[in-house]
C-alpha atoms as a PDB file:
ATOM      1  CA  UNK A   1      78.252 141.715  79.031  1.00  0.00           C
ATOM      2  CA  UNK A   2      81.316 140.318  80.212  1.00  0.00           C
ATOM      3  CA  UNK A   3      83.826 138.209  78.186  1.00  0.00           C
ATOM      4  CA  UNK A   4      84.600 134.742  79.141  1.00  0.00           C
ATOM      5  CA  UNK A   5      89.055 134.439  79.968  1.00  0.00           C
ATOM      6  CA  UNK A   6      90.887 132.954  77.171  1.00  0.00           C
ATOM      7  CA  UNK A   7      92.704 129.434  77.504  1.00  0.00           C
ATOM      8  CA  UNK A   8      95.857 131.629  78.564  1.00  0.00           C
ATOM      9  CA  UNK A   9      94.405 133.874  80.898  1.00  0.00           C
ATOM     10  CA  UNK A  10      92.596 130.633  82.491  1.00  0.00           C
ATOM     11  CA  UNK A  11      95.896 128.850  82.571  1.00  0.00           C
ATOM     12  CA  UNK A  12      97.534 132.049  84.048  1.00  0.00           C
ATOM     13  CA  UNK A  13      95.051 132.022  86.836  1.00  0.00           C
ATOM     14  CA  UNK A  14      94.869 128.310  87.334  1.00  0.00           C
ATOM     15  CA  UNK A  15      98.238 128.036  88.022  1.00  0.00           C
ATOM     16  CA  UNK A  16      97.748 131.226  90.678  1.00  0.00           C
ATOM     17  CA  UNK A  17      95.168 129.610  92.175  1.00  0.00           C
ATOM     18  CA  UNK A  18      96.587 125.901  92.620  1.00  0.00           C
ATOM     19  CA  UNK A  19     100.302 127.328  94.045  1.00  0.00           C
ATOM     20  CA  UNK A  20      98.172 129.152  96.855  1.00  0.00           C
ATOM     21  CA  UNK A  21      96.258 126.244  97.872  1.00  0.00           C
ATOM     22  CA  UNK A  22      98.649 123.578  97.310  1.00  0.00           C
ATOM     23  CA  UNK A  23     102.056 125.104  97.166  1.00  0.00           C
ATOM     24  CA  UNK A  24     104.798 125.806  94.868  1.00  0.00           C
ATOM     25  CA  UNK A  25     106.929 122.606  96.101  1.00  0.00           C
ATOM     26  CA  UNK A  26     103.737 120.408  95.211  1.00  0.00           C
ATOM     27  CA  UNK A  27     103.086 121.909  91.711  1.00  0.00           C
ATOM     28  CA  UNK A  28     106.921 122.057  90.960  1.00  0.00           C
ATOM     29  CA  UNK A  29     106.798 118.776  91.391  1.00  0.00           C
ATOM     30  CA  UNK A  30     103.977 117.336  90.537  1.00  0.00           C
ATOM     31  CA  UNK A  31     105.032 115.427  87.407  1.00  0.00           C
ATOM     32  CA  UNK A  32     106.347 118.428  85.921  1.00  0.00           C
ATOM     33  CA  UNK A  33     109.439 117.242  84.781  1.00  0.00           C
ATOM     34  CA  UNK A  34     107.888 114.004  83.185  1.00  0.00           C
ATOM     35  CA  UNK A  35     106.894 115.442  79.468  1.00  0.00           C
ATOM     36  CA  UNK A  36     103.969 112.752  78.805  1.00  0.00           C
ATOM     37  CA  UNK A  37     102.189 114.260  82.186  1.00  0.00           C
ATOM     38  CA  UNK A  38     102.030 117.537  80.599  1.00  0.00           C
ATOM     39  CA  UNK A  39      98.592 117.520  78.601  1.00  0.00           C
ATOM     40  CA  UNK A  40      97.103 116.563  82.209  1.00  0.00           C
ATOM     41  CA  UNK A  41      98.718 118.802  84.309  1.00  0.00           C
ATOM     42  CA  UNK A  42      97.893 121.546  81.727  1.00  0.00           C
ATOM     43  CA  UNK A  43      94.175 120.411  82.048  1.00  0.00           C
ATOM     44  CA  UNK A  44      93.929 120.651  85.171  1.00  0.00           C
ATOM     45  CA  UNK A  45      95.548 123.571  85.414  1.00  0.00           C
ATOM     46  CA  UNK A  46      93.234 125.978  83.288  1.00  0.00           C
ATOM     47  CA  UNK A  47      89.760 123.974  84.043  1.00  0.00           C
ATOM     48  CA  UNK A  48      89.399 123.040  87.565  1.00  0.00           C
ATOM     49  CA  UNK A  49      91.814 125.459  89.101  1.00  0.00           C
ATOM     50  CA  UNK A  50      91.359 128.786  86.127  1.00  0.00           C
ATOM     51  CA  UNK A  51      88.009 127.579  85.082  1.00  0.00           C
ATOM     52  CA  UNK A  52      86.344 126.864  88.575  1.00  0.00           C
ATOM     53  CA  UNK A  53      88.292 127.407  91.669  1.00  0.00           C
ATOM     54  CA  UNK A  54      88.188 130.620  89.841  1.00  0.00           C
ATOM     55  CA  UNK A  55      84.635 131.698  89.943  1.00  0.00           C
ATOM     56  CA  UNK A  56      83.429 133.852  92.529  1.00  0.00           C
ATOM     57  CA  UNK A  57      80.176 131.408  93.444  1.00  0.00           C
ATOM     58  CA  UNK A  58      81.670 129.858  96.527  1.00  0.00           C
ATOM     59  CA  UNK A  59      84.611 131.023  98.400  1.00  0.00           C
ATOM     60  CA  UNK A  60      87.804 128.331  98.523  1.00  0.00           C
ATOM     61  CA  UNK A  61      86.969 127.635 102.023  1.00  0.00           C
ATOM     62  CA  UNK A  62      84.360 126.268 100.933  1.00  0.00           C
ATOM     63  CA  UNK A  63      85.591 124.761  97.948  1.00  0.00           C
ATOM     64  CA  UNK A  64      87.652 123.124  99.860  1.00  0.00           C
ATOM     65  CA  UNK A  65      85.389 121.609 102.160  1.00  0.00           C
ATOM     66  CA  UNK A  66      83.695 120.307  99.264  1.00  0.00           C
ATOM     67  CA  UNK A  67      86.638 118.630  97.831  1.00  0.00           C
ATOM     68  CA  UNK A  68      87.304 116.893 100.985  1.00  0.00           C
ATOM     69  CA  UNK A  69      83.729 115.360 100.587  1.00  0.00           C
ATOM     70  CA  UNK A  70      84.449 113.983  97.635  1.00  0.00           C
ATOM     71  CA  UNK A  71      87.410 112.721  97.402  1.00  0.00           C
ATOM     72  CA  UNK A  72      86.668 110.799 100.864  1.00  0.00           C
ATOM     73  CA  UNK A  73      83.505 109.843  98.756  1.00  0.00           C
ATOM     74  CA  UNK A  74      85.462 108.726  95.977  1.00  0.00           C
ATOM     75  CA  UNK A  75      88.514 106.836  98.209  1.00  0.00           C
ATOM     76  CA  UNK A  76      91.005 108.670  96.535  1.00  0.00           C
ATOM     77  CA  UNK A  77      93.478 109.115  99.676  1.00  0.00           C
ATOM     78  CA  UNK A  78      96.660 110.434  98.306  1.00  0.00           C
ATOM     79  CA  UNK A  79      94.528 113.381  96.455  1.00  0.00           C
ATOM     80  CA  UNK A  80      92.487 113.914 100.263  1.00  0.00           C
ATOM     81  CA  UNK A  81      95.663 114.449 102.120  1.00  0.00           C
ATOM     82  CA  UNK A  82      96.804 116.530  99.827  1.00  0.00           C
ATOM     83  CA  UNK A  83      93.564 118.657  99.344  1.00  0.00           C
ATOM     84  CA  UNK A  84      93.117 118.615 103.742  1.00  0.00           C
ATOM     85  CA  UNK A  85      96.694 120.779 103.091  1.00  0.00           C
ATOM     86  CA  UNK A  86      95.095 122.910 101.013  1.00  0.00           C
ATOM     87  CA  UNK A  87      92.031 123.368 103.142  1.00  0.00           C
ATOM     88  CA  UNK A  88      94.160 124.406 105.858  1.00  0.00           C
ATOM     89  CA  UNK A  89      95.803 127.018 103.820  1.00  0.00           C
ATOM     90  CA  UNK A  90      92.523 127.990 102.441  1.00  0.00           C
ATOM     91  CA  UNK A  91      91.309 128.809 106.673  1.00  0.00           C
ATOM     92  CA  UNK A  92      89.339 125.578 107.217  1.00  0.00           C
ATOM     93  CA  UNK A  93      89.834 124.865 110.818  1.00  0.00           C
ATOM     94  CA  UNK A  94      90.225 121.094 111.861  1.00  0.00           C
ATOM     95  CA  UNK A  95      87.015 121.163 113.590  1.00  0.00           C
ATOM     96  CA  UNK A  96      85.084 122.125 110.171  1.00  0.00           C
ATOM     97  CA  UNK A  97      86.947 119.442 108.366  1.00  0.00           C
ATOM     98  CA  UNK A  98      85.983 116.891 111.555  1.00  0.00           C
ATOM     99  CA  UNK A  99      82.298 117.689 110.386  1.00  0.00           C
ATOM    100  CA  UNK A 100      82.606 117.033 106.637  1.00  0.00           C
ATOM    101  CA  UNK A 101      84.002 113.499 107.940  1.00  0.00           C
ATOM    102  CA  UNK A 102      80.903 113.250 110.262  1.00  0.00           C
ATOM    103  CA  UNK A 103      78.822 113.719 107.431  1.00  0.00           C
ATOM    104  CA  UNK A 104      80.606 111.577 104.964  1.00  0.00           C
ATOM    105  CA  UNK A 105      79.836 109.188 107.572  1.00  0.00           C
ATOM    106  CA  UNK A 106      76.337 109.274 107.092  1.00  0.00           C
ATOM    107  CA  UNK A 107      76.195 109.529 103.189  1.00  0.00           C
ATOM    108  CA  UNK A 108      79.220 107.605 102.171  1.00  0.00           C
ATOM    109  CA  UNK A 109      79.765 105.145 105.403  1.00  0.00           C
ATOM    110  CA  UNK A 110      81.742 104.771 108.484  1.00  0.00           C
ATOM    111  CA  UNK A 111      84.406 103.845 106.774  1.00  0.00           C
ATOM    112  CA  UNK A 112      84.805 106.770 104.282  1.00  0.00           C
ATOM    113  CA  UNK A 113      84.351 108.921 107.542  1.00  0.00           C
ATOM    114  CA  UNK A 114      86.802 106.961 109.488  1.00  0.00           C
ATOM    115  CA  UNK A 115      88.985 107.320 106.316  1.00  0.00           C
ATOM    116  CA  UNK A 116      89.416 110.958 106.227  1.00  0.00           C
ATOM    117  CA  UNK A 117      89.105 111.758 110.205  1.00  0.00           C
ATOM    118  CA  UNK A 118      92.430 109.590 110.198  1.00  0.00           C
ATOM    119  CA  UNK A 119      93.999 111.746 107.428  1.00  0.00           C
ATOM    120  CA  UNK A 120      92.941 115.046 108.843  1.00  0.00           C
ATOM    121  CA  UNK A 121      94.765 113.753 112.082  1.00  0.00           C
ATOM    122  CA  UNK A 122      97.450 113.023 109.780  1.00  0.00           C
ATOM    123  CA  UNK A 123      98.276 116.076 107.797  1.00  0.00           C
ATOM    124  CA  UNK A 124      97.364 117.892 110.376  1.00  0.00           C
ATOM    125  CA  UNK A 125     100.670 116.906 112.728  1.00  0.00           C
ATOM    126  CA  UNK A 126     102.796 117.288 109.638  1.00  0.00           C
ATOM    127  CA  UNK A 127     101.331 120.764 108.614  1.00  0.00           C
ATOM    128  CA  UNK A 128     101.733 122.502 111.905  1.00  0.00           C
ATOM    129  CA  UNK A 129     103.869 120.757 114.106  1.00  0.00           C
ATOM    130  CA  UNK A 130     101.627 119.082 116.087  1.00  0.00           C
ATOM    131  CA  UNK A 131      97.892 118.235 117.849  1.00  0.00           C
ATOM    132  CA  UNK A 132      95.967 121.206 119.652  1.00  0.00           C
ATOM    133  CA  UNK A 133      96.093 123.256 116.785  1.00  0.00           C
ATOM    134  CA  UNK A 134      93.208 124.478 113.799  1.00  0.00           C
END
């Protein structure tokens, strides 16, 4: 029988989690200085990122890929580039996230494709310098 973390120890590893995919610069500052943005950093903190991104189900890789799915489903941009960072940190070439946005395409529409092929192109350049590289 195992024991299910307590808030702290799911807060502890949320915030573990979420500075390797995202980076301490983004979750430094993030809001953090803004006190009325603290209940919803803290829950998001210990439930998506200690409560699943935690779980040993699905690897981040593929968490990741997932989360680019739907947030292109979803047209929430600013949260996609930031989450296409995180997919490259979490190993997801550029060619894997060119195929979620192929099949975005098909389920969500050209346009949501379109969408997050342009961001990948985006982020990419500004995460490693340039084209050419996964």
């Amino acid at each position: 029988m195992t024991t299910e973390p307590s808030a702290p120890q799911r807060y502890a590893e949320g915030d573990r989690i979420r500075r390797e995919v995202l980076g301490d610069e983004h979750v430094n500052s993030l809001l953090s200085e803004w006190p009325p943005a603290k209940p919803l950093l803290d829950l998001i903190t210990e439930y998506p990122w200690g409560s699943v991104w935690a779980r040993e189900g699905l690897d981040r890789r593929t968490r990741s890929l997932l989360n680019l799915a739907l947030l292109t489903a979803l047209n929430r941009p600013e949260e996609l580039r930031l989450n296409i960072h995180g997919a490259l940190r979490n190993g997801c070439s550029v060619e894997e996230m060119a195929e979620v946005a192929l099949q975005c395409a098909a389920y969500a529409g050209a346009p949501a494709g379109i969408s997050l092929m342009k961001a990948i192109h985006e982020v990419q350049k500004t995460h490693d310098g340039g084209p050419g590289h996964s």
